[in-house]
C-alpha atoms as a PDB file:
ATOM      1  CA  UNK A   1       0.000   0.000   0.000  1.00  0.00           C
ATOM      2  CA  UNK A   2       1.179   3.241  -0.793  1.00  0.00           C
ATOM      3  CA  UNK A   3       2.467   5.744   1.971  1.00  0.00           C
ATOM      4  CA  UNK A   4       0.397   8.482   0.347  1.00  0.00           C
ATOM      5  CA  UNK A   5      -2.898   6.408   1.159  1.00  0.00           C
ATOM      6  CA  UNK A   6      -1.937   5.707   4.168  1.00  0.00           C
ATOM      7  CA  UNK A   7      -1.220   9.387   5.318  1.00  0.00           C
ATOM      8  CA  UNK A   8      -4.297  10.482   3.660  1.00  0.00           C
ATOM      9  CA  UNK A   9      -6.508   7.796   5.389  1.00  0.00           C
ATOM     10  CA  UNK A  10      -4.890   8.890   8.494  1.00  0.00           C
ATOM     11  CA  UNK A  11      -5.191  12.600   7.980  1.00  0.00           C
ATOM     12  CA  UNK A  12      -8.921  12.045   7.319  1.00  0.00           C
ATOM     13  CA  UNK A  13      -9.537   9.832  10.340  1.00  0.00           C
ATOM     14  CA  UNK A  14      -7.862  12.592  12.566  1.00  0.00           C
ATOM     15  CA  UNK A  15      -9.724  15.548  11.449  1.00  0.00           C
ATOM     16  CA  UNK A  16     -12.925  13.695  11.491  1.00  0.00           C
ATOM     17  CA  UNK A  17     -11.729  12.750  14.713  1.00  0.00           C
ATOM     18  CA  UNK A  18     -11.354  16.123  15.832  1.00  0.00           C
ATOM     19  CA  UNK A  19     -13.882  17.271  14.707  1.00  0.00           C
ATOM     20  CA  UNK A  20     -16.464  14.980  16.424  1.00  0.00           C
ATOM     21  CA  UNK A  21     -14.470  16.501  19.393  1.00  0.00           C
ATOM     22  CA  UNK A  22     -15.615  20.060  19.056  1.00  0.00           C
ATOM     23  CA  UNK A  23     -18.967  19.274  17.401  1.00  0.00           C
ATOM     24  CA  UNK A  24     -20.258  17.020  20.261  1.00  0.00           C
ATOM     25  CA  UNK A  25     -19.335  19.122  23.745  1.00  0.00           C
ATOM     26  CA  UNK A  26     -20.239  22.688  22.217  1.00  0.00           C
ATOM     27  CA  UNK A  27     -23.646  20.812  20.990  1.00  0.00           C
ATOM     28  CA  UNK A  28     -24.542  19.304  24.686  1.00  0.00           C
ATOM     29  CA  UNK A  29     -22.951  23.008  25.916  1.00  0.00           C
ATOM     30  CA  UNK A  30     -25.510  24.709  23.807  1.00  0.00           C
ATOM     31  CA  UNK A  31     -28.242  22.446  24.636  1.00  0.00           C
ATOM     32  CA  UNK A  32     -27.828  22.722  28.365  1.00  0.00           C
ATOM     33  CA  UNK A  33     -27.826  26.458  28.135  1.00  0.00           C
ATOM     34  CA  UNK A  34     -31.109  26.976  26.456  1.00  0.00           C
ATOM     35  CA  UNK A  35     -29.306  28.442  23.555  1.00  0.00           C
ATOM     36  CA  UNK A  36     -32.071  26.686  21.528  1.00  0.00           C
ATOM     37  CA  UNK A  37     -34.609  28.918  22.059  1.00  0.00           C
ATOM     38  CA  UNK A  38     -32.883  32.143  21.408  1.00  0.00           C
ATOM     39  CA  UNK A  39     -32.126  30.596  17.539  1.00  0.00           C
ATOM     40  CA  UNK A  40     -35.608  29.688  16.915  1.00  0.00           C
ATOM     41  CA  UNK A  41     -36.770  33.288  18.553  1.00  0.00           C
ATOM     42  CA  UNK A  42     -33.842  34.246  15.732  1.00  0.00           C
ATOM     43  CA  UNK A  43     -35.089  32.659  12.613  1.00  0.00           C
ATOM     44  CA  UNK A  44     -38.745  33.240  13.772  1.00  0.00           C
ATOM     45  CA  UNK A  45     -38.508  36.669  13.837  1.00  0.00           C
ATOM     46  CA  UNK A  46     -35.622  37.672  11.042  1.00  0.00           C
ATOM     47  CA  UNK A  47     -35.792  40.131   8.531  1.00  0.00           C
ATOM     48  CA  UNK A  48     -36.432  39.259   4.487  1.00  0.00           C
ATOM     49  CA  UNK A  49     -33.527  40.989   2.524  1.00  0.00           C
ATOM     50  CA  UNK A  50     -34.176  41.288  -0.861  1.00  0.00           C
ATOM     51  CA  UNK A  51     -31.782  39.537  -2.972  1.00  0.00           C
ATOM     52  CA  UNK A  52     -30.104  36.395  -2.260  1.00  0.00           C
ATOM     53  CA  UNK A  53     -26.925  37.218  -0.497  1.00  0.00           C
ATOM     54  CA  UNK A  54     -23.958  35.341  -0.088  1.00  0.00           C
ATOM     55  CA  UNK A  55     -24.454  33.868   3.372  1.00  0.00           C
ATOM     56  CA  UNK A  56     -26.939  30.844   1.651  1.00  0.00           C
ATOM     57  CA  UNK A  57     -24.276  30.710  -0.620  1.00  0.00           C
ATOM     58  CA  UNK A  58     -21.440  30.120   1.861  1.00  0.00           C
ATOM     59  CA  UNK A  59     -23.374  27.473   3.935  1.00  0.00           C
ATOM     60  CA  UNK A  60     -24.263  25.507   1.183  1.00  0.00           C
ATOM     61  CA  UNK A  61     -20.508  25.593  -0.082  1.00  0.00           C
ATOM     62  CA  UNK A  62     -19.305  24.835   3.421  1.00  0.00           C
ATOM     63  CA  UNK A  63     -21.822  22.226   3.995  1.00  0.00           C
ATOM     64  CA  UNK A  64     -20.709  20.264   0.494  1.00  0.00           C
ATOM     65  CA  UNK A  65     -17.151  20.305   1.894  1.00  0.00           C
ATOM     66  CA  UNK A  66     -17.837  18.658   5.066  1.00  0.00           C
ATOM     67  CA  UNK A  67     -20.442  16.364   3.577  1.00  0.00           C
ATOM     68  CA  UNK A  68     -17.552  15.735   0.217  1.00  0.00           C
ATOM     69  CA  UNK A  69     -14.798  15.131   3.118  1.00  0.00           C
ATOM     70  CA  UNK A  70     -16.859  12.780   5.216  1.00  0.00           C
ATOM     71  CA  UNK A  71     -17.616  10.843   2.340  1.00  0.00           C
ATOM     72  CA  UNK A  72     -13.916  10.861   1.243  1.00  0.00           C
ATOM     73  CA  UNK A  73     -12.742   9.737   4.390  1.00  0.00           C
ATOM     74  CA  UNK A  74     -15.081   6.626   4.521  1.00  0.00           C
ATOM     75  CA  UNK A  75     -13.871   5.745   0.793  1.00  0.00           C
ATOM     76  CA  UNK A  76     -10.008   5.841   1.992  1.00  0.00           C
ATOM     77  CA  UNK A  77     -11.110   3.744   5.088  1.00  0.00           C
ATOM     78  CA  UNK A  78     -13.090   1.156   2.875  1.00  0.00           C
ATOM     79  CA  UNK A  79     -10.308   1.233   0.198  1.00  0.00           C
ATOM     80  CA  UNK A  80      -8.185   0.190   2.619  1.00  0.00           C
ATOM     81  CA  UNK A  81      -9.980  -2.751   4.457  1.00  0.00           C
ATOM     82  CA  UNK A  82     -10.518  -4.472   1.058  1.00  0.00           C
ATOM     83  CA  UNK A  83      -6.915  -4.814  -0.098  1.00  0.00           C
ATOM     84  CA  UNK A  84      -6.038  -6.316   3.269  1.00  0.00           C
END
């Protein structure tokens, strides 16, 4: 097996890693705190801008890049366990 497969399935398994180690305390954090209710009262109640802006844009960018390096992460981890 190639050392550049290995470092990348290794790289990916750490920052997934990590970041299952922010995500999960700040989540229980924010849930604890009744932070919940102060983002519905948020979306309930924000303004229409005319336009589409760039934050939709952003999210939906960010949220392909997580969703892209999940997915690329499980591929390197399967690829892996087959040519064992």
């Amino acid at each position: 097996m190639s050392a550049v497969v290995k470092f990348w399935g290794r790289l990916a398994a750490a920052m997934t890693g990590a970041a299952l180690t922010l995500v999960v305390p700040v989540h229980a954090w924010a849930a604890s705190k009744g932070v919940d209710g102060v983002a519905i009262e948020a979306v309930k109640y924000r303004r229409r801008r005319s336009g589409f802006g760039f934050f939709p844009i952003l999210g939906g960018v960010c949220c392909l890049v997580v969703v892209g390096g999940i997915v690329l992460a499980f591929v390197l981890i399967s690829r892996n366990r087959k040519r064992r």
